[in-house]
Protein backbone atom coordinates (compact mmCIF):
# COMPACT_ATOMS: atom_id res chain seq x y z
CA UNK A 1 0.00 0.00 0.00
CA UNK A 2 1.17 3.50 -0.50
CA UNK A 3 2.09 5.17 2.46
CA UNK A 4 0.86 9.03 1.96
CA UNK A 5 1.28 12.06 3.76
CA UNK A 6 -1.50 14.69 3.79
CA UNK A 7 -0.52 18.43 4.45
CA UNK A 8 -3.22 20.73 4.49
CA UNK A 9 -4.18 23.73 6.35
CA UNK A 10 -7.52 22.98 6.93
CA UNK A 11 -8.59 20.38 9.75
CA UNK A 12 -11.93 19.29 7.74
CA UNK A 13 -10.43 18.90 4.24
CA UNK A 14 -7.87 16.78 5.65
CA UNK A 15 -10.36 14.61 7.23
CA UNK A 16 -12.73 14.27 4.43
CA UNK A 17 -9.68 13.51 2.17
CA UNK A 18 -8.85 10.05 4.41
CA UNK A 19 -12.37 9.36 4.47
CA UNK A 20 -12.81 9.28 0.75
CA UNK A 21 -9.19 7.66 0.10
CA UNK A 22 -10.01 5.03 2.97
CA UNK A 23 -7.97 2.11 2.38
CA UNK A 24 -7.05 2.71 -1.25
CA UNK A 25 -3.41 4.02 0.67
CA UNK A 26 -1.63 4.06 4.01
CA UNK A 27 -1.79 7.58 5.56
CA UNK A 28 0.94 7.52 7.93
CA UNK A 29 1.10 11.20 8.53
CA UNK A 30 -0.76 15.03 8.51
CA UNK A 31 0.19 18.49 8.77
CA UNK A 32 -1.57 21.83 8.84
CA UNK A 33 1.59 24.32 8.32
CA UNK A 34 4.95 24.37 6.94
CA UNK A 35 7.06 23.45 9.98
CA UNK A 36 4.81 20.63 10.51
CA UNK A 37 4.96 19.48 7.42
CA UNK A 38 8.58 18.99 7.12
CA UNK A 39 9.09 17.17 10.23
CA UNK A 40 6.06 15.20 9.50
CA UNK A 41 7.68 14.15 6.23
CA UNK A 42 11.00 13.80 7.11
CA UNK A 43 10.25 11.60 10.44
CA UNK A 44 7.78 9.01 8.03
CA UNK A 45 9.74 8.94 4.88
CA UNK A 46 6.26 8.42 2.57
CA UNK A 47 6.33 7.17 -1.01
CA UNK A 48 3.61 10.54 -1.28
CA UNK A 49 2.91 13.65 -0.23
CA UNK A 50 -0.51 15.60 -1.02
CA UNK A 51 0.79 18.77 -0.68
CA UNK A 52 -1.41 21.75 -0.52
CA UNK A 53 -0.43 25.06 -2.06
CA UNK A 54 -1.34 27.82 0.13
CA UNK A 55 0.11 26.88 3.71
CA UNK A 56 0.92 28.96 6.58
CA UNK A 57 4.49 29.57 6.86
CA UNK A 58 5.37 29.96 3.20
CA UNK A 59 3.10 27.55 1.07
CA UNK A 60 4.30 23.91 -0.72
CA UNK A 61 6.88 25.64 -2.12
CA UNK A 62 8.55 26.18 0.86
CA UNK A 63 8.03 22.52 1.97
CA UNK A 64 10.04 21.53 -1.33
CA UNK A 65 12.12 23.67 -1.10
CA UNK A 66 13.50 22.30 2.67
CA UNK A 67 12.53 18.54 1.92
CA UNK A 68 14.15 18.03 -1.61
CA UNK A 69 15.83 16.38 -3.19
CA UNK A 70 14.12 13.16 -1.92
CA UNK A 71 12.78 9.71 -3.05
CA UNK A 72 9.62 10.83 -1.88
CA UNK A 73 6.23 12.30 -4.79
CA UNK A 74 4.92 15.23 -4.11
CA UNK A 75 1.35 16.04 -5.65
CA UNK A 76 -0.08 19.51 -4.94
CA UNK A 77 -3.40 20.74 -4.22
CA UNK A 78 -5.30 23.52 -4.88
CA UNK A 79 -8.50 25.00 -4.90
CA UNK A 80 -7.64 26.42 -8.33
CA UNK A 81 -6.69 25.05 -11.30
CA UNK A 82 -5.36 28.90 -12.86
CA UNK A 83 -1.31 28.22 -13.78
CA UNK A 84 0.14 30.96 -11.17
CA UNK A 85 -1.36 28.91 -8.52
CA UNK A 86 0.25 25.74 -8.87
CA UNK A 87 3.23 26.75 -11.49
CA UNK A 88 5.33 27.44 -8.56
CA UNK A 89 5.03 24.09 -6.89
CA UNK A 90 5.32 22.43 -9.85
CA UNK A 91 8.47 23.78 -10.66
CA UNK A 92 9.48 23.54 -7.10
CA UNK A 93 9.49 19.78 -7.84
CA UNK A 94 5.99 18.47 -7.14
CA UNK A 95 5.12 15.62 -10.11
CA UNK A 96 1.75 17.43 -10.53
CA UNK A 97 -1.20 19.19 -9.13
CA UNK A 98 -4.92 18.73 -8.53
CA UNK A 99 -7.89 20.75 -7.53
CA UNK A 100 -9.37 19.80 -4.68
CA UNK A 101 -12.86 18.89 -6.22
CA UNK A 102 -11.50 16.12 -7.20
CA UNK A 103 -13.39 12.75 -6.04
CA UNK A 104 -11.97 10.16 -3.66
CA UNK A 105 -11.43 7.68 -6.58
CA UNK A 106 -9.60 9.89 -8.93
CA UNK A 107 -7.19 11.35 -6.04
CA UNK A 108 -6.55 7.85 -5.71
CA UNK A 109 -5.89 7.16 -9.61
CA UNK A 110 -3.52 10.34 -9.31
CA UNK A 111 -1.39 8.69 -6.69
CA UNK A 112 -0.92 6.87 -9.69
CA UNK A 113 2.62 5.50 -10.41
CA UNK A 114 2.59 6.01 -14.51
CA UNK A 115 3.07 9.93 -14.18
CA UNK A 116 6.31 9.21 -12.20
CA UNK A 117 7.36 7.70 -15.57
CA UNK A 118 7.91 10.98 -16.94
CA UNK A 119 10.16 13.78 -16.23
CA UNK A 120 9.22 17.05 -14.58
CA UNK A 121 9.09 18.44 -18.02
CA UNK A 122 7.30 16.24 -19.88
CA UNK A 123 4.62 16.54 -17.34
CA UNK A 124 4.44 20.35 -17.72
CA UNK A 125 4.14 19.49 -21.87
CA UNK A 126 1.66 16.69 -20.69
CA UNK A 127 -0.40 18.99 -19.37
CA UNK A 128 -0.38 22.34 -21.67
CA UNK A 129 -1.07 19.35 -24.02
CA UNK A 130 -4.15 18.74 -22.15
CA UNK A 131 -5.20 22.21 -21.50
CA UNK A 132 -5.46 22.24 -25.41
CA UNK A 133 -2.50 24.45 -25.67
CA UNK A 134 -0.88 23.98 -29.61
CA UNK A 135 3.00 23.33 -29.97
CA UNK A 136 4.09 26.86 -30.83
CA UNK A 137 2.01 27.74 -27.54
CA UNK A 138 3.95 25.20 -25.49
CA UNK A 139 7.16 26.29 -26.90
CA UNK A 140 6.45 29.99 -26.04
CA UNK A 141 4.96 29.26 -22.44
CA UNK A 142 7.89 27.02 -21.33
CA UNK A 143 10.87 28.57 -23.48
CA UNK A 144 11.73 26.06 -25.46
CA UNK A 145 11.58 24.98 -29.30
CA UNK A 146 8.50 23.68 -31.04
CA UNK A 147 10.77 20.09 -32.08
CA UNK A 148 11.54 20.22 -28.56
CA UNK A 149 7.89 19.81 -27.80
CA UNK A 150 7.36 17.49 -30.07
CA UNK A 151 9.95 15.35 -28.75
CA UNK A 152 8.41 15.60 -25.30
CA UNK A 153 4.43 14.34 -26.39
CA UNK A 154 6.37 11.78 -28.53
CA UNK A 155 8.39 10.18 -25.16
CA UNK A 156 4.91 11.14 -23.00
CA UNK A 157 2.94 9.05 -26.08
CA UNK A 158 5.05 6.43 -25.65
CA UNK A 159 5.56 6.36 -22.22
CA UNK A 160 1.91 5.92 -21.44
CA UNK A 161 0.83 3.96 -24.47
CA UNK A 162 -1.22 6.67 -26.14
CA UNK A 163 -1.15 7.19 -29.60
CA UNK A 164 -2.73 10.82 -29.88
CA UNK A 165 -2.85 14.03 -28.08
CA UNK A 166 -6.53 13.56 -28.02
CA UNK A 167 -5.74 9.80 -26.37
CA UNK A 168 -3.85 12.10 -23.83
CA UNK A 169 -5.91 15.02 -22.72
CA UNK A 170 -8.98 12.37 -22.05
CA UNK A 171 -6.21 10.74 -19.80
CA UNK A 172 -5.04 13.73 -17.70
CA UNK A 173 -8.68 14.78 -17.52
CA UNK A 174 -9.62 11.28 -15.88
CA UNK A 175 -6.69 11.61 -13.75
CA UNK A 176 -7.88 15.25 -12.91
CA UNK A 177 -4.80 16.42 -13.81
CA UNK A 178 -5.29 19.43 -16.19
C-alpha cells in the first residue's frame, strides 16, 4: 500500500480527504503548516505527499524547497486550477497538481505511479497538451523549441501507451490532472 502524507491547512479537508481515500493508501502522517509538514515528512519517509499550495508559513513551495531532493512524490493541491497557482510548486518539484474537487477515486488514480514515468518536463508538456495548448504555444509558455515539444508528447505518447494528443488530454482529464 502507499504510504501518503497529507498536508493541508484545513482540519476538515484533511479529514474528508482520508475518508474518501479510505484504504485505497496508508496515511501515515498530517500536517496543517509548513514546519509541521517537514518534520512530519521527514520523520515518516512516505512514497507521497498531497501537498497543498497555500500553507501557513510559506506555502508547498517552501516545503520543497526544505525537503528536496528526496525519493519521496509530491502532488499539490489547490482549490484552483489557474497556472500561477500551482506553477510554482510544480516547478518547485511536485510531479503534478490537482484541484481539490477532485473525487476520492480519482485522487486515488492520481497517486498513480505512470506519471512518475515521466520527467518534470514532460509533465508540464503533458499537461499544456491537455489544456489544449498547440505546440508553438507550449514552446512559447515554457521557453523552449516547437521540435523540442514534439519530442516531449512523442516520449509522454510512448511512455503511457497513447497514440494521440486527443488519447492524452482524455487521460489527464480522468486523472484530474489538467
Amino acid at each position: 500500500m502507499t504510504r501518503v502524507v497529507l498536508v493541508d491547512d484545513h482540519q476538515m479537508f484533511r479529514s474528508g480527504v482520508k475518508a474518501e481515500l479510505g484504504a485505497s493508501v496508508e496515511i501515515v502522517g498530517e500536517a496543517g503548516d509548513v514546519d509541521e509538514a517537514i518534520e512530519v515528512i521527514k520523520a515518516t519517509g512516505p512514497e507521497v505527499v498531497l501537498l497543498d499550495v497555500h500553507l501557513p508559513g510559506g506555502g508547498g513551495v517552501e516545503v520543497l524547497r526544505q525537503v528536496l531532493p528526496s525519493d519521496t512524490k509530491f502532488l499539490a493541491l489547490s482549490v484552483s486550477d489557474a497556472a500561477e497557482d500551482v506553477i510554482g510548486v510544480v516547478r518547485g518539484g511536485a510531479r503534478g497538481y490537482v484541484t481539490k474537487t477532485i473525487s476520492g477515486g480519482e485522487l486515488t488514480s492520481a497517486i498513480d505511479p505512470e506519471l512518475d514515468q515521466l520527467t518534470q518536463r514532460e509533465r508540464e508538456v503533458l499537461r499544456l497538451i491537455a489544456r489544449g495548448y498547440a505546440y508553438k504555444e507550449i514552446a512559447k509558455e515554457l521557453f523552449i523549441s516547437v521540435k523540442t515539444v514534439e519530442t516531449h508528447v512523442s516520449s509522454v505518447l510512448r511512455k503511457l501507451q497513447l497514440s494521440n494528443r486527443h488519447e492524452l488530454s482524455r487521460w489527464a482529464a480522468a486523472r484530474r490532472l489538467v
